[in-house]
C-alpha atoms as a PDB file:
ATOM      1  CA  UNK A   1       6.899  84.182 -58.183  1.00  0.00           C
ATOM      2  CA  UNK A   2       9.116  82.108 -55.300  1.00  0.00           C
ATOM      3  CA  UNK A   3      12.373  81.019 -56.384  1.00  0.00           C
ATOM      4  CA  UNK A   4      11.991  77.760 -56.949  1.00  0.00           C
ATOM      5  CA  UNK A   5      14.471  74.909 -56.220  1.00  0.00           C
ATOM      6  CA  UNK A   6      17.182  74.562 -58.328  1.00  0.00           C
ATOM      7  CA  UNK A   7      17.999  71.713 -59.748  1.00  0.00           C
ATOM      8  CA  UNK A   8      21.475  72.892 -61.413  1.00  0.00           C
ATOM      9  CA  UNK A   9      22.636  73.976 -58.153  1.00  0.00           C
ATOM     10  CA  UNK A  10      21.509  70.614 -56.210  1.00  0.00           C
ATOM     11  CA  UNK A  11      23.382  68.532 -58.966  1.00  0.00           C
ATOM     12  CA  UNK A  12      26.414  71.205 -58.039  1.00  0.00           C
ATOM     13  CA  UNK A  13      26.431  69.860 -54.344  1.00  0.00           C
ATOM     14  CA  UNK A  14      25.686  66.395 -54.765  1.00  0.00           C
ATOM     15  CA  UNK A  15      29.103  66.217 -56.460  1.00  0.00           C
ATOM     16  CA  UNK A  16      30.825  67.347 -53.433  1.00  0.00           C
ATOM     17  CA  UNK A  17      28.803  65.985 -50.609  1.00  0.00           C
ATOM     18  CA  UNK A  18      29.238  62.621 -50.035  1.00  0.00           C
ATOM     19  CA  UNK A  19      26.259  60.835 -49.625  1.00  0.00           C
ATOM     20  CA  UNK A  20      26.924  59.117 -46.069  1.00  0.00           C
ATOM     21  CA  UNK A  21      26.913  63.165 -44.787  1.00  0.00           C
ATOM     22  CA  UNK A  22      24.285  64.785 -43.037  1.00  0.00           C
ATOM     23  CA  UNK A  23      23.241  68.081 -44.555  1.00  0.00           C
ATOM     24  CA  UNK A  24      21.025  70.874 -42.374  1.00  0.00           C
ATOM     25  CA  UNK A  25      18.962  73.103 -44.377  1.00  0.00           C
ATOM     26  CA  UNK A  26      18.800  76.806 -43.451  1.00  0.00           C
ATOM     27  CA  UNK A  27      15.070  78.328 -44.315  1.00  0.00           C
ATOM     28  CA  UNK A  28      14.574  81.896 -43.927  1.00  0.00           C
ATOM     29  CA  UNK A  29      10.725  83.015 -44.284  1.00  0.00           C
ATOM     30  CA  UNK A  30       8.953  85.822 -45.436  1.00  0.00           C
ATOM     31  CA  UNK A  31       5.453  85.042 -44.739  1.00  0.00           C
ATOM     32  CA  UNK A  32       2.443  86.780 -46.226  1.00  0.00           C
ATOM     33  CA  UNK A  33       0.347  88.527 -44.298  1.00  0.00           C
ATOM     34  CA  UNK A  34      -2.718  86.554 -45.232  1.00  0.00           C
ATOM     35  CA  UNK A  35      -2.311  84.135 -43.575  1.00  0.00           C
ATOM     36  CA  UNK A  36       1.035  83.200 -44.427  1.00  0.00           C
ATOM     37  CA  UNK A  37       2.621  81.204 -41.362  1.00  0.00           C
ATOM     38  CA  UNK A  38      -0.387  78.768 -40.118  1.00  0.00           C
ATOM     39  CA  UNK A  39      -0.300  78.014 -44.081  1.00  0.00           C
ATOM     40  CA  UNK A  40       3.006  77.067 -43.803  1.00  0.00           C
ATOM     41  CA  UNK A  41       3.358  75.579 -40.582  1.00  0.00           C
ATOM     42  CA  UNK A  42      -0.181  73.988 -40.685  1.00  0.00           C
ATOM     43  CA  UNK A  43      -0.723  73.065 -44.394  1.00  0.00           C
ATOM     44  CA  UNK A  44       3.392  72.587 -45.790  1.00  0.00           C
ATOM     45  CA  UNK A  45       4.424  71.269 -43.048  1.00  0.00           C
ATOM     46  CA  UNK A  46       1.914  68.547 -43.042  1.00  0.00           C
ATOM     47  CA  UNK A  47       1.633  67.441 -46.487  1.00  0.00           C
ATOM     48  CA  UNK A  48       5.860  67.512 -46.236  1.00  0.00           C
ATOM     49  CA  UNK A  49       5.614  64.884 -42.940  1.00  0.00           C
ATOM     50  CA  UNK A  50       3.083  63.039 -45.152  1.00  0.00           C
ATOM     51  CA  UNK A  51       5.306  62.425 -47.589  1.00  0.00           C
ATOM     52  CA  UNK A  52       8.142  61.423 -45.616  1.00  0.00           C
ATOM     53  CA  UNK A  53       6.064  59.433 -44.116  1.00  0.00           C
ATOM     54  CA  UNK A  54       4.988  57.496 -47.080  1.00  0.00           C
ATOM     55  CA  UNK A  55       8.544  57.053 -48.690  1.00  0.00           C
ATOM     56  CA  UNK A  56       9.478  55.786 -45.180  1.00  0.00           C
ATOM     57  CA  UNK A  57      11.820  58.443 -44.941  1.00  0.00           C
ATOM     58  CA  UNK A  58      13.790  58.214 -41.312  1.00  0.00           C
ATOM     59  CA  UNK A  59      16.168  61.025 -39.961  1.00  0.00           C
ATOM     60  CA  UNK A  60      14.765  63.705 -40.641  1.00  0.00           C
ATOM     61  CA  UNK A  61      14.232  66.407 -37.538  1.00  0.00           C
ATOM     62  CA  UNK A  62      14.371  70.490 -37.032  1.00  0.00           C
ATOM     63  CA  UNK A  63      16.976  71.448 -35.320  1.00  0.00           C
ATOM     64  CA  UNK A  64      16.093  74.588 -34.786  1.00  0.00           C
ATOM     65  CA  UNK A  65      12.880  77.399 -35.978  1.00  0.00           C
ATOM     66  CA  UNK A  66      12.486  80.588 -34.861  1.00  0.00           C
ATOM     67  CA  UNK A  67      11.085  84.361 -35.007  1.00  0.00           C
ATOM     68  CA  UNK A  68      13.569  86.586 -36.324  1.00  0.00           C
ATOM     69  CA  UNK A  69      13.419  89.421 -33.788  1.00  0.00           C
ATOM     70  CA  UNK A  70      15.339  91.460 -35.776  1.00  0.00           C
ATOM     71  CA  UNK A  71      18.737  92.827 -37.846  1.00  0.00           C
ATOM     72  CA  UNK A  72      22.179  93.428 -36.307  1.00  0.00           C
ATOM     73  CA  UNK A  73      23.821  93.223 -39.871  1.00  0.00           C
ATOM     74  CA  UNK A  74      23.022  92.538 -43.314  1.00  0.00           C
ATOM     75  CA  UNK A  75      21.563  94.749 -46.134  1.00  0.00           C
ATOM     76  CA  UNK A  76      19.175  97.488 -45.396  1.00  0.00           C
ATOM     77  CA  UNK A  77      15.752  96.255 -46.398  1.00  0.00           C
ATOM     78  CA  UNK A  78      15.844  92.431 -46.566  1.00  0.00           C
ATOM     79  CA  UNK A  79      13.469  91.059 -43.765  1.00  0.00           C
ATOM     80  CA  UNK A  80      12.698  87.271 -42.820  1.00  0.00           C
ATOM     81  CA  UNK A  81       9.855  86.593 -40.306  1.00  0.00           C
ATOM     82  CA  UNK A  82      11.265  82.779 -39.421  1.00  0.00           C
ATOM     83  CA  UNK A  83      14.473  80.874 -39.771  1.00  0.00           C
ATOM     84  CA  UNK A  84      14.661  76.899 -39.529  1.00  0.00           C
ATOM     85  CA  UNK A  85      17.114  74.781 -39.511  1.00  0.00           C
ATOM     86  CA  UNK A  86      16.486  71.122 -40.796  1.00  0.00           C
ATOM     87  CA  UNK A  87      18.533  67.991 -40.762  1.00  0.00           C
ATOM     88  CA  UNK A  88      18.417  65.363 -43.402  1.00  0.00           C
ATOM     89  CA  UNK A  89      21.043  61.889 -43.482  1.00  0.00           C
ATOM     90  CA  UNK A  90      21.741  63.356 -47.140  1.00  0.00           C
ATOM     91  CA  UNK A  91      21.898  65.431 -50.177  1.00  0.00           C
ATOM     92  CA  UNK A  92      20.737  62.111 -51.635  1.00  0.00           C
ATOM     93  CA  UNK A  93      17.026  62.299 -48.799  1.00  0.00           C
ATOM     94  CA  UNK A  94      16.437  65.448 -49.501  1.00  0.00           C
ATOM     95  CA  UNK A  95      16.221  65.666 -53.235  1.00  0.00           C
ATOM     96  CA  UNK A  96      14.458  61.842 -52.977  1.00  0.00           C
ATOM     97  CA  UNK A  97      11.690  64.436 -51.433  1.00  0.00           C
ATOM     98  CA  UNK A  98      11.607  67.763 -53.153  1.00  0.00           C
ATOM     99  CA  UNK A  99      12.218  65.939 -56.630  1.00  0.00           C
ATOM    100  CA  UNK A 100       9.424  64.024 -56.323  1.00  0.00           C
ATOM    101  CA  UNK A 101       5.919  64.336 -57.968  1.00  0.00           C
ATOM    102  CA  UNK A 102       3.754  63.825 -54.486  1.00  0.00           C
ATOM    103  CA  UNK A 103       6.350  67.071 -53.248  1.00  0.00           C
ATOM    104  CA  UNK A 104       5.241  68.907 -56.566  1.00  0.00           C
ATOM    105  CA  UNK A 105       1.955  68.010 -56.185  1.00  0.00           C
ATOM    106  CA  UNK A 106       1.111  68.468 -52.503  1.00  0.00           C
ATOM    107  CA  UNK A 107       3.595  69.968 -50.888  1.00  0.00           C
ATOM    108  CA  UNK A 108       5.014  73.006 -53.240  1.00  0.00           C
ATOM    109  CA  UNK A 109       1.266  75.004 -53.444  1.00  0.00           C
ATOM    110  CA  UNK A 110       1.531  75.511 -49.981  1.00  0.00           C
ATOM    111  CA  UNK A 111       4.901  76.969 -49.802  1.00  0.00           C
ATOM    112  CA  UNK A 112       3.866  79.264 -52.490  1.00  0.00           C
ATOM    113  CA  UNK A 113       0.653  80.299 -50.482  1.00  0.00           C
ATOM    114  CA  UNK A 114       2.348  80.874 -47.692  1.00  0.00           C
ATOM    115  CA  UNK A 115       5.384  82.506 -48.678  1.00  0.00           C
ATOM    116  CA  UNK A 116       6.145  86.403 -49.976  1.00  0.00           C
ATOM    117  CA  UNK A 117       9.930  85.137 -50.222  1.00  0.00           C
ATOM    118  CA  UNK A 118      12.708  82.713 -48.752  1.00  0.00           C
ATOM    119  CA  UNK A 119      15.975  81.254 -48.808  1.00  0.00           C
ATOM    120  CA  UNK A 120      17.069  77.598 -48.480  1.00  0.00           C
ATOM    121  CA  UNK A 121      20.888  77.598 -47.830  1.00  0.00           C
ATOM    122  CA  UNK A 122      22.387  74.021 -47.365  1.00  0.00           C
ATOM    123  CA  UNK A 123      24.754  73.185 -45.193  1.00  0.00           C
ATOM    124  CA  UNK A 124      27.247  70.747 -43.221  1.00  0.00           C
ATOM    125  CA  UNK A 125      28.062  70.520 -39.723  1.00  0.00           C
ATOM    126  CA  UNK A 126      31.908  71.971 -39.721  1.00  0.00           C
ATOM    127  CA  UNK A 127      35.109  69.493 -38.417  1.00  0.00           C
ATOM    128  CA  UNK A 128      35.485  70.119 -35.065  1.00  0.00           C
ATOM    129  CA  UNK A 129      38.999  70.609 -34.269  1.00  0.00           C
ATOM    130  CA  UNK A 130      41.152  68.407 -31.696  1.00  0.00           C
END
């Protein structure tokens, strides 16, 4: 089974991101072979927009996705086949989305068809200096 989202760590950040921050969300995919990445990209992907779309969600965009082409340090033996980087306005946007029922419902079976393994790593953009 995926790791799922969890909730204890989400209520962990959203007490020290303030809500009027954007946060970018790392993904790093391990796709299965079956299949894997036009389920994800085709099918996830979709029913995610759609519900976005519905909730009337604005500012949400990828930054950045691509192949990983391959290792120049890190453990031995973990692989990722994609990495994307999404922006959301909030903490607050994002778990309006993956907390809901229609996200549950729609959205989750998808990852879980498409996906061997991943990693969602949140971040924010860093200070720049003067």
């Amino acid at each position: 089974m995926l790791h799922e989202l969890r909730k204890d760590r989400l209520d962990q950040l959203a007490v020290t991101l303030p809500d009027d921050r954007p946060v970018f969300m790392l993904n790093l995919l391990r796709f299965r072979p079956d299949g894997g990445r036009e389920i994800y990209f085709n099918d996830y992907v979709t029913a995610f927009r759609a519900i976005v779309a519905a909730r009337g969600i604005d500012g949400i965009a990828p930054i950045w996705t691509g192949d990983v082409a391959g290792f120049v340090a890190g453990p031995t033996g973990e692989t990722w086949d994609a990495a994307l980087i999404v922006r959301y306005p909030s903490l607050a946007v994002f778990r309006a989305i993956v907390d809901s029922a229609e996200y549950r419902d729609t959205a989750a079976p998808h990852r879980e068809a498409a996906l061997l393994d991943w990693r969602l790593i949140a971040q924010t953009e860093m200070p720049r200096s003067a």
